[in-house]
PDB file of N, CA and C in Angstrom:
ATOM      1  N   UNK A   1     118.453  77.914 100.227  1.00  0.00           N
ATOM      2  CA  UNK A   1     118.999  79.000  99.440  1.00  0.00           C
ATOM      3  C   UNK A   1     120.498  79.083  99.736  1.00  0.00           C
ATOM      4  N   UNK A   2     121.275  79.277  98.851  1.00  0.00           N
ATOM      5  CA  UNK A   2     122.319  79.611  98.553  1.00  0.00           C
ATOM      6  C   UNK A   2     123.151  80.891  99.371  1.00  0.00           C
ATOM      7  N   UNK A   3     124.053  81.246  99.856  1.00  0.00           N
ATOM      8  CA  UNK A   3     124.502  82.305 100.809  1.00  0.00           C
ATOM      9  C   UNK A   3     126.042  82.580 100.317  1.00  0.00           C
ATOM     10  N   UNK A   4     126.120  83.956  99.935  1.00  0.00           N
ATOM     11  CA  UNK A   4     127.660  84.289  99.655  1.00  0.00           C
ATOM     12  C   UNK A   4     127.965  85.312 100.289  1.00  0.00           C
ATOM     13  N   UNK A   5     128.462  86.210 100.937  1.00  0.00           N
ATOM     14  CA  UNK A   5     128.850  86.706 101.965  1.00  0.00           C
ATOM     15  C   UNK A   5     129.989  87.732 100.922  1.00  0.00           C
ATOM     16  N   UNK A   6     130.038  89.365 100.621  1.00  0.00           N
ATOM     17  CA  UNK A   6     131.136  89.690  99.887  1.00  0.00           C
ATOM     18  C   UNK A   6     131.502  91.116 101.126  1.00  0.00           C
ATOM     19  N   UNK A   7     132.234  90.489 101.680  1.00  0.00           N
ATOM     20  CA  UNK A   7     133.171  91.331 103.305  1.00  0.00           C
ATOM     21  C   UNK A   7     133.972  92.474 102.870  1.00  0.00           C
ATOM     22  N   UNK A   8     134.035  93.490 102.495  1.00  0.00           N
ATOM     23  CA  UNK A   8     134.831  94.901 102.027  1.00  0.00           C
ATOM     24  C   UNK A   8     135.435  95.508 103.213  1.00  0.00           C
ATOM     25  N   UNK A   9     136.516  95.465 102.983  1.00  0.00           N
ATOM     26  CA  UNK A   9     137.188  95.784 104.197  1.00  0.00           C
ATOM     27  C   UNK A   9     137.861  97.154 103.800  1.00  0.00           C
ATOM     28  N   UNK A  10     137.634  98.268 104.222  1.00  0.00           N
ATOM     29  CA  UNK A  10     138.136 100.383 103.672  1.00  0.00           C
ATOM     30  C   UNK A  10     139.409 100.064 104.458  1.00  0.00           C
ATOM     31  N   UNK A  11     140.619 100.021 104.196  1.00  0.00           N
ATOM     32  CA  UNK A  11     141.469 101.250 105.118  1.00  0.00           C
ATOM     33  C   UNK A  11     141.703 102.567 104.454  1.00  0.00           C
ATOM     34  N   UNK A  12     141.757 103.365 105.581  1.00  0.00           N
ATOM     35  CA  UNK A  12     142.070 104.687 104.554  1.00  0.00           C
ATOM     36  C   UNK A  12     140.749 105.392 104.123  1.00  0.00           C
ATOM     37  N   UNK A  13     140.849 106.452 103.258  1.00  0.00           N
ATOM     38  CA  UNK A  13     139.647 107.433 103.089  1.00  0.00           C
ATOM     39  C   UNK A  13     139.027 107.469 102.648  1.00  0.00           C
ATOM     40  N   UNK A  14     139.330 106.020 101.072  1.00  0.00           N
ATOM     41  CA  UNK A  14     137.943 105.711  99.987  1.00  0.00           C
ATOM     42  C   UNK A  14     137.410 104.492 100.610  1.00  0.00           C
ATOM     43  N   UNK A  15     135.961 105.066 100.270  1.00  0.00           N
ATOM     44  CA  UNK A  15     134.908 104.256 100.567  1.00  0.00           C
ATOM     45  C   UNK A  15     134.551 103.303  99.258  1.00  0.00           C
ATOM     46  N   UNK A  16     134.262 101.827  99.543  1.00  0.00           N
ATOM     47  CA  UNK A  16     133.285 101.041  98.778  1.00  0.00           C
ATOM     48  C   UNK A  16     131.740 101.340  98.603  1.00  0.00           C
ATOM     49  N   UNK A  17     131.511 101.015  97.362  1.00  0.00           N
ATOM     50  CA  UNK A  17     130.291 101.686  96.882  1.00  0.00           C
ATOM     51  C   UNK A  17     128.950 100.829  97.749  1.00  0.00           C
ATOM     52  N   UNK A  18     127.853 101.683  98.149  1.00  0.00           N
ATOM     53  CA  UNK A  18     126.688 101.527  98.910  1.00  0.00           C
ATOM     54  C   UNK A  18     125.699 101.228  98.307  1.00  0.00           C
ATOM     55  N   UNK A  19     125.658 102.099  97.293  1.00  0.00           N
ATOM     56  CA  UNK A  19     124.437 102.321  95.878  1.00  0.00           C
ATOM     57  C   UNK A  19     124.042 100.547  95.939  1.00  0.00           C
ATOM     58  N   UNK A  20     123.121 100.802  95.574  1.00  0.00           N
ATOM     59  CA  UNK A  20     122.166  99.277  95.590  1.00  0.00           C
ATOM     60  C   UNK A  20     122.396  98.988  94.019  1.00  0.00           C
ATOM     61  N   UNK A  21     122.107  99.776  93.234  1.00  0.00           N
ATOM     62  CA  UNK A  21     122.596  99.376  91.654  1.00  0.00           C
ATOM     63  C   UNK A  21     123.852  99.258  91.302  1.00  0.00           C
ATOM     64  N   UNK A  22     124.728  99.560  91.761  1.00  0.00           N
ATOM     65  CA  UNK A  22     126.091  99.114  91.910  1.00  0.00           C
ATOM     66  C   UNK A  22     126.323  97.946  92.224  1.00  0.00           C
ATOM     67  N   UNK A  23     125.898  97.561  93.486  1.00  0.00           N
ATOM     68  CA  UNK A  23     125.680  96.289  94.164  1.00  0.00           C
ATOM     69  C   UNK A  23     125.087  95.589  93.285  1.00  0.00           C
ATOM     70  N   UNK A  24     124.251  95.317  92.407  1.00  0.00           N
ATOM     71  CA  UNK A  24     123.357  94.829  91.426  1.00  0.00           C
ATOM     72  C   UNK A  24     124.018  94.056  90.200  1.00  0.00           C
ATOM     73  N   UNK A  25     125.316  95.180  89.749  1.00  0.00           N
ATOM     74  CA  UNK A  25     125.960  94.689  88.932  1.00  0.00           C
ATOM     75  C   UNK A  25     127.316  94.382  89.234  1.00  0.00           C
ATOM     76  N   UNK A  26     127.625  94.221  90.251  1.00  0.00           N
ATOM     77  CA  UNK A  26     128.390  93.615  90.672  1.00  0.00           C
ATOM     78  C   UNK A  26     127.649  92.034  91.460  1.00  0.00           C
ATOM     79  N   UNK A  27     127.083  92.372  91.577  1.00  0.00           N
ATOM     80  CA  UNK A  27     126.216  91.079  91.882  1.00  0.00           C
ATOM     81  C   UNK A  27     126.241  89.834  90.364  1.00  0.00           C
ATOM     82  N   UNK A  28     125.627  90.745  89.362  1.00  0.00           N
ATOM     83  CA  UNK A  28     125.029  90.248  88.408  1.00  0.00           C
ATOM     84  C   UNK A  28     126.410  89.508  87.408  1.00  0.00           C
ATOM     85  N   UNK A  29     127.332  90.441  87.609  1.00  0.00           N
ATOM     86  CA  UNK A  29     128.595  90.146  86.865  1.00  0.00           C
ATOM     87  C   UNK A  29     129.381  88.707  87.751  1.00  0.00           C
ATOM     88  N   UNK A  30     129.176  88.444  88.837  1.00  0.00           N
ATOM     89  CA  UNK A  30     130.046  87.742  89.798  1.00  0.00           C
ATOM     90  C   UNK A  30     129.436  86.214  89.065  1.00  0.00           C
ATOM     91  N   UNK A  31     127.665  86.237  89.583  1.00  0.00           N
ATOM     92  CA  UNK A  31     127.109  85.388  89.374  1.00  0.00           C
ATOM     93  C   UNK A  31     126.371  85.278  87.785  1.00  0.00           C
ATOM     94  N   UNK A  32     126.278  85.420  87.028  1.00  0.00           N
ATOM     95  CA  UNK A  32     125.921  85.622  85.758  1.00  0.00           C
ATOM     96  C   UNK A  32     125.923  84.045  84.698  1.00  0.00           C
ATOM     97  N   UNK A  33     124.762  83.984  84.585  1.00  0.00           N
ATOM     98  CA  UNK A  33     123.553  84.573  83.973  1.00  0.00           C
ATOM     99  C   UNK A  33     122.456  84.979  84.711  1.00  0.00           C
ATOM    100  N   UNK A  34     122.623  84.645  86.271  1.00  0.00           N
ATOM    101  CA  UNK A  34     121.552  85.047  87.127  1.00  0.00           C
ATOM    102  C   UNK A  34     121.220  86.590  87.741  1.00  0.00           C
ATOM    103  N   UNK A  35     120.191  87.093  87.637  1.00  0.00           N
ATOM    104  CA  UNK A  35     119.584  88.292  87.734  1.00  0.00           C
ATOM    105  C   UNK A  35     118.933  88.410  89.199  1.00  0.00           C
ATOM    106  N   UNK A  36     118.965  90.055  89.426  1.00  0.00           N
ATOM    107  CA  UNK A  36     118.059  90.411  90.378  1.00  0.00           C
ATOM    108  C   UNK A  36     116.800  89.750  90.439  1.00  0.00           C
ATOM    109  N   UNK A  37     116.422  89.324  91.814  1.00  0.00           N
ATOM    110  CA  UNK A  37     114.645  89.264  91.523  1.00  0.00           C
ATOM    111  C   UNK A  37     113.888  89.945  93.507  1.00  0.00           C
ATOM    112  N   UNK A  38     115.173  90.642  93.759  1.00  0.00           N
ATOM    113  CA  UNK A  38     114.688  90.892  95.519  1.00  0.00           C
ATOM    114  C   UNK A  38     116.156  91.496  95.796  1.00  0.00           C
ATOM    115  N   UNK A  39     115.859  92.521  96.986  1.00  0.00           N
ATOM    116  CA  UNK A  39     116.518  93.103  97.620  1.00  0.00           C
ATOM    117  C   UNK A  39     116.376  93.184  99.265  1.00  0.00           C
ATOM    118  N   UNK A  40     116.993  93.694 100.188  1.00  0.00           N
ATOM    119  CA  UNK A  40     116.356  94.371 101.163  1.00  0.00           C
ATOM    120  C   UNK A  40     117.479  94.940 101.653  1.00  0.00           C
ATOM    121  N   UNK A  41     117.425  96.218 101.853  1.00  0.00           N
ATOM    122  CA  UNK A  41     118.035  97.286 102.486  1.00  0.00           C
ATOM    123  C   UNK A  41     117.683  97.603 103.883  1.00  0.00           C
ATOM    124  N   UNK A  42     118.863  96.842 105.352  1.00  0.00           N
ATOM    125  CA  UNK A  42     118.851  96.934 106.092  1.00  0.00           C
ATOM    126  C   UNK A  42     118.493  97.922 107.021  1.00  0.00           C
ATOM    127  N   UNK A  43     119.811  99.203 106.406  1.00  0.00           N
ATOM    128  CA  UNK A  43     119.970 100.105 107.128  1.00  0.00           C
ATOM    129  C   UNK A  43     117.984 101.051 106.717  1.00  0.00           C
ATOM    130  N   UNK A  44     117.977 101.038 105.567  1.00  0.00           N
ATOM    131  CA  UNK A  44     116.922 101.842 105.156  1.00  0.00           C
ATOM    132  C   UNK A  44     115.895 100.804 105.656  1.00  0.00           C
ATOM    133  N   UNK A  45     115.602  99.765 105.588  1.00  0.00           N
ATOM    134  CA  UNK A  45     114.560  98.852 106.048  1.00  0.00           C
ATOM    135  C   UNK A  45     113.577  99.002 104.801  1.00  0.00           C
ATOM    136  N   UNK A  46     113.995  98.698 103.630  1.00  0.00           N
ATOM    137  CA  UNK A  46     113.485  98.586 102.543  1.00  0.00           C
ATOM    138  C   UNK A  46     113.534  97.375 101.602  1.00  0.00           C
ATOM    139  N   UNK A  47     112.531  96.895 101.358  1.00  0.00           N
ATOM    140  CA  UNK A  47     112.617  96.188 100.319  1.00  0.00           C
ATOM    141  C   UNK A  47     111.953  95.839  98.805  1.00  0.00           C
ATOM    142  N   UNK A  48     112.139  94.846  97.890  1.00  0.00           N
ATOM    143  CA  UNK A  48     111.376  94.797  96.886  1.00  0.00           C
ATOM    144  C   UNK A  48     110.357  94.221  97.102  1.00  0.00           C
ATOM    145  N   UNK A  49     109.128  94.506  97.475  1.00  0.00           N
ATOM    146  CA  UNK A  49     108.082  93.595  97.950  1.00  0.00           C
ATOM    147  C   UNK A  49     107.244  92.778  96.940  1.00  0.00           C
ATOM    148  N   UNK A  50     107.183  91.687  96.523  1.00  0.00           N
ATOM    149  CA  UNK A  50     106.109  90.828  95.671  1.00  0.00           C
ATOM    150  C   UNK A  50     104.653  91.579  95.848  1.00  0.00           C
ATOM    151  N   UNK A  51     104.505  91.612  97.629  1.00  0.00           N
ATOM    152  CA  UNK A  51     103.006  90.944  97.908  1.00  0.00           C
ATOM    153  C   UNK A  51     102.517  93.269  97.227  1.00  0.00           C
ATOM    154  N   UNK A  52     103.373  93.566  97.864  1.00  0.00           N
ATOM    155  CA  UNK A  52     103.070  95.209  97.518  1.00  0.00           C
ATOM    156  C   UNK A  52     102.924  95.000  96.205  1.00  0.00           C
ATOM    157  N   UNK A  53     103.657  94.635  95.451  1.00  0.00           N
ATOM    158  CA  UNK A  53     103.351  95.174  93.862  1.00  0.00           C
ATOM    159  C   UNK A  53     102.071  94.687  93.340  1.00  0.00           C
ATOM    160  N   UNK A  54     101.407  93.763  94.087  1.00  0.00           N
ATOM    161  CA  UNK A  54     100.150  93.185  93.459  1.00  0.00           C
ATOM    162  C   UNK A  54      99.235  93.941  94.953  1.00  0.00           C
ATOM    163  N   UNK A  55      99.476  94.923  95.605  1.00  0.00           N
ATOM    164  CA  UNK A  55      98.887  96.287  96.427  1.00  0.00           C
ATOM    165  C   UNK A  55      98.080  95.123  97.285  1.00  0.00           C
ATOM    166  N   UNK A  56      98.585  94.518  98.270  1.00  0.00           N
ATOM    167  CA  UNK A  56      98.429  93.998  98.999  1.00  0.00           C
ATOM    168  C   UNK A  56      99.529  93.932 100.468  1.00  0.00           C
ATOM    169  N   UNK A  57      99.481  93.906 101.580  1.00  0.00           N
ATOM    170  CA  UNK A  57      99.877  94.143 102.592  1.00  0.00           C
ATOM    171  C   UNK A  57     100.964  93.470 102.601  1.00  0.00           C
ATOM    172  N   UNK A  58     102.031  93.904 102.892  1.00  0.00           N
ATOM    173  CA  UNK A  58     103.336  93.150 103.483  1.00  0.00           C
ATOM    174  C   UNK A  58     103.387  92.346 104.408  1.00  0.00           C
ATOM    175  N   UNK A  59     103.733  90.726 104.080  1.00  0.00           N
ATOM    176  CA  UNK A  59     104.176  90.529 105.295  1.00  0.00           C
ATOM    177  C   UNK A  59     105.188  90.165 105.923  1.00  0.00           C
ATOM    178  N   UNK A  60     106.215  90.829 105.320  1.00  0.00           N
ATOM    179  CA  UNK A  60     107.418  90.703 106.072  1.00  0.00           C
ATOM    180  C   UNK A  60     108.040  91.470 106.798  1.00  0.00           C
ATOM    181  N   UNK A  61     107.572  92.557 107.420  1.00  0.00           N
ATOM    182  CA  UNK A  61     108.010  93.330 108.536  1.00  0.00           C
ATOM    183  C   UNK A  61     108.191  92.668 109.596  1.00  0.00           C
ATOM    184  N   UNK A  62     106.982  92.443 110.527  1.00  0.00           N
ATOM    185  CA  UNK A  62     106.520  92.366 111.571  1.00  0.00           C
ATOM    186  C   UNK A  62     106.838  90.713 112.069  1.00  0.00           C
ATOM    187  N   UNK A  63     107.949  90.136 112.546  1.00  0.00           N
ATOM    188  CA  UNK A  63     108.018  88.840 112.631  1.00  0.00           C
ATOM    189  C   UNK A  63     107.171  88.256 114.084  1.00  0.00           C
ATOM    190  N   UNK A  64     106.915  89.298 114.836  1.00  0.00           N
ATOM    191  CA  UNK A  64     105.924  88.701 115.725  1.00  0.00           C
ATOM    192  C   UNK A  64     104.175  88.243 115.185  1.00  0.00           C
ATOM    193  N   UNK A  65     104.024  89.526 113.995  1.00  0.00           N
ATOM    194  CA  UNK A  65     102.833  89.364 113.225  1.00  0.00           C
ATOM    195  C   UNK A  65     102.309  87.895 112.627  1.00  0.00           C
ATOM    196  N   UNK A  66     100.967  86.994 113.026  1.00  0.00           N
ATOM    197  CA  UNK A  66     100.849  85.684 112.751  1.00  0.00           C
ATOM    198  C   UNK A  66     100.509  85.294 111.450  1.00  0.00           C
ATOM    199  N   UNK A  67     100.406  86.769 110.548  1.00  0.00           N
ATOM    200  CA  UNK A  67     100.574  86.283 109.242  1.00  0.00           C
ATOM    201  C   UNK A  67     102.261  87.117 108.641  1.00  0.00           C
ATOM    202  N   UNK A  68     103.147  86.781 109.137  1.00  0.00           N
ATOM    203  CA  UNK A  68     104.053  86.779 108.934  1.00  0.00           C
ATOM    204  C   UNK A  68     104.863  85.750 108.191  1.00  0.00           C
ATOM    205  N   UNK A  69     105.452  86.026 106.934  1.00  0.00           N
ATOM    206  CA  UNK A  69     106.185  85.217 105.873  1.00  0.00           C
ATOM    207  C   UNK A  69     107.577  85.574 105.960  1.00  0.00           C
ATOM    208  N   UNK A  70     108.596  84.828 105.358  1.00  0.00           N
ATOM    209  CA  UNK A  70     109.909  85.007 105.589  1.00  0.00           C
ATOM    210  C   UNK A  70     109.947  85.740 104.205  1.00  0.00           C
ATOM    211  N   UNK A  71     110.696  86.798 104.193  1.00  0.00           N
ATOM    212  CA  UNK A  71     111.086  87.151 102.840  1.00  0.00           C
ATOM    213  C   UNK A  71     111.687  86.353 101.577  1.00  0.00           C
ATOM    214  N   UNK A  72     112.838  85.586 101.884  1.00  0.00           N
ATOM    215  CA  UNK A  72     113.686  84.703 101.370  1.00  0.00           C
ATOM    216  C   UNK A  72     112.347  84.035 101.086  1.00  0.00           C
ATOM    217  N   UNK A  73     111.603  83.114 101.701  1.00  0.00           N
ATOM    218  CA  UNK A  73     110.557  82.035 101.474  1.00  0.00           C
ATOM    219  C   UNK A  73     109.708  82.572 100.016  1.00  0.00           C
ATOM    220  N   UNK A  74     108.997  83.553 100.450  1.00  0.00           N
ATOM    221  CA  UNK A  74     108.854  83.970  99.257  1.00  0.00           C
ATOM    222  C   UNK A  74     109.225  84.610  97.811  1.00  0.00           C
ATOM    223  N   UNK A  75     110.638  84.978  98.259  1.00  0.00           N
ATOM    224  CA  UNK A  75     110.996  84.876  96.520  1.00  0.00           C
ATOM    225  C   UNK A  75     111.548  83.722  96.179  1.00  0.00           C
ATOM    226  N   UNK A  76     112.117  82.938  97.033  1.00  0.00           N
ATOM    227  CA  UNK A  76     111.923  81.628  96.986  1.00  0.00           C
ATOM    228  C   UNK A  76     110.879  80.707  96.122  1.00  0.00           C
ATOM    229  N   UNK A  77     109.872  80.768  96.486  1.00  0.00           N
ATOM    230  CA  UNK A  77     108.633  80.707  95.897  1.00  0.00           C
ATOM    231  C   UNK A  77     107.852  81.443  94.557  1.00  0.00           C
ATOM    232  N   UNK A  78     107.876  82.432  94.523  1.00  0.00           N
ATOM    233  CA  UNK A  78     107.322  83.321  93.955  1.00  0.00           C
ATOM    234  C   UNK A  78     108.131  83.528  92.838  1.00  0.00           C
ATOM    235  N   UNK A  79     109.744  83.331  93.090  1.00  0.00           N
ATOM    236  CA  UNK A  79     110.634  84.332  91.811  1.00  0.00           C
ATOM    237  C   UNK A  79     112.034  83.318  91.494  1.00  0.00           C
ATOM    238  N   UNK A  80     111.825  82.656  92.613  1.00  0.00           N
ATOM    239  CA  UNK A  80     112.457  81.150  91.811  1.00  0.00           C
ATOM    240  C   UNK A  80     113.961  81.547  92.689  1.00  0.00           C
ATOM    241  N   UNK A  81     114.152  82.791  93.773  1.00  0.00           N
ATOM    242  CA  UNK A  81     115.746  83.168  93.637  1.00  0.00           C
ATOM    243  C   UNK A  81     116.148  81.332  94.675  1.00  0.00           C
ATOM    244  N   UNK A  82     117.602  81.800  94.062  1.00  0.00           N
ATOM    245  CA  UNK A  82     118.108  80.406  95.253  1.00  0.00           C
ATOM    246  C   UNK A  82     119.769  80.988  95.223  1.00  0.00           C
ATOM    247  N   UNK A  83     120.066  82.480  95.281  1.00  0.00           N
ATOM    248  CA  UNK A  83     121.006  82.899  95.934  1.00  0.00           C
ATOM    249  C   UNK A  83     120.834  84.329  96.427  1.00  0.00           C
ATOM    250  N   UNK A  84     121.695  84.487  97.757  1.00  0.00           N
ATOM    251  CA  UNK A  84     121.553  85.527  98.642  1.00  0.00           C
ATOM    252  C   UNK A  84     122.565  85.791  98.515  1.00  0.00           C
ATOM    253  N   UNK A  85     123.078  87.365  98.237  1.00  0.00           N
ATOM    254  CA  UNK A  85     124.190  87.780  98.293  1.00  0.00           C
ATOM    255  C   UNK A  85     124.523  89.032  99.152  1.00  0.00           C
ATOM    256  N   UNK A  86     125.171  89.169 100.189  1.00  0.00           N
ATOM    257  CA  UNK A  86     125.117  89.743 101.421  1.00  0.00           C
ATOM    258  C   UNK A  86     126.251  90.756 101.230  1.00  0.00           C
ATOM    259  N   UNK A  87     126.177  91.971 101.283  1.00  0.00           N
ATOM    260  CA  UNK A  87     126.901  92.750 101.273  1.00  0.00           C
ATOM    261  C   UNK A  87     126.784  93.570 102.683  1.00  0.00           C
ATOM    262  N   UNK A  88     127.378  93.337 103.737  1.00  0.00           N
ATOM    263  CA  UNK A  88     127.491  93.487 105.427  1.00  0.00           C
ATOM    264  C   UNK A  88     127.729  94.695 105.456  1.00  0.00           C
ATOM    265  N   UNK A  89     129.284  95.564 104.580  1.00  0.00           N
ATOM    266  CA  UNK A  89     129.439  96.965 105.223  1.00  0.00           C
ATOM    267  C   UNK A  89     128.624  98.146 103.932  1.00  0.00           C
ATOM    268  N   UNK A  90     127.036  97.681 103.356  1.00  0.00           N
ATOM    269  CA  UNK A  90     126.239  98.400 102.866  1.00  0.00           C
ATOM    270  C   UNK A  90     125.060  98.007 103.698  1.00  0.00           C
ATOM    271  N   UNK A  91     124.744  97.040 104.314  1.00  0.00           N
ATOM    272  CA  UNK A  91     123.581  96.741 104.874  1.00  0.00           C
ATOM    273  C   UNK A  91     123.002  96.267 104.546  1.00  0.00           C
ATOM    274  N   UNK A  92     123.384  95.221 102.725  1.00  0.00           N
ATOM    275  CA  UNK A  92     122.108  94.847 101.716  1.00  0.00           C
ATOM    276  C   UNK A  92     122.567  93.285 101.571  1.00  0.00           C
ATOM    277  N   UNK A  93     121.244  92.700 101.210  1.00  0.00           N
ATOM    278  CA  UNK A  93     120.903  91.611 100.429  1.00  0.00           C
ATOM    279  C   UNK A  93     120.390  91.255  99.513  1.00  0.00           C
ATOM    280  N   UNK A  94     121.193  91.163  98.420  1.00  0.00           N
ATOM    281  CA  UNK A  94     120.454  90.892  97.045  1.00  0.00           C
ATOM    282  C   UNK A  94     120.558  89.281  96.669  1.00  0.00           C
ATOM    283  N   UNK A  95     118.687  89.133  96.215  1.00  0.00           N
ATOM    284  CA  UNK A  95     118.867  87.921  96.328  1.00  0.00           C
ATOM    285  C   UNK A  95     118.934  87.049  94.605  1.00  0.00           C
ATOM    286  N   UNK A  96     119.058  86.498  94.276  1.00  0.00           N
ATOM    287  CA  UNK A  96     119.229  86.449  92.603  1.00  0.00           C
ATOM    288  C   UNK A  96     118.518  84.495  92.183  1.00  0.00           C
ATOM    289  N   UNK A  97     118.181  84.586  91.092  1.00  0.00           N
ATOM    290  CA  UNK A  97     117.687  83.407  90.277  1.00  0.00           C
ATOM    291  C   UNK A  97     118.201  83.422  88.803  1.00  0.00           C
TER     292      UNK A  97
END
């Protein structure tokens, strides 16, 4: 998978935007025609889960857990993404196909 790294550096009192849908389309506009298909929100420890939406157990929490999957692997798999786009001072990774 693919890795882009977008580093926001504040001086001063305005802040860069956090919002995950913000991030989305700025994502979407950078890299375009390629779309959302996964997220994960660090700080919140949230993500878009595949295996949840078909109400089945996560397994990407728990990396000691022995049915433990890599997230990336599976949208990898599952949603075709083959770029990660890392936004460090929001905490997020959006991953895109």
């Amino acid at each position: 998978m693919d890795r882009v790294t977008v580093d926001i550096q504040n001086e001063g009192t305005l802040r860069s935007t956090e919002i995950i849908s913000d991030l989305r389309i700025v994502s979407e506009t950078l890299f375009g025609p390629m779309k959302l298909v996964g997220f994960w929100d660090y700080r919140q420890d949230m993500h878009l889960c595949p295996h949840m939406e078909r109400r089945q157990d996560c397994p990407h929490s728990d990396d000691s857990d022995p049915n433990f999957i890599s997230y990336e692997h599976t949208l990898a798999r599952e949603r075709q993404a083959n770029l990660a786009v890392s936004y460090p001072h929001a905490g997020i990774t959006i991953y895109m196909s």
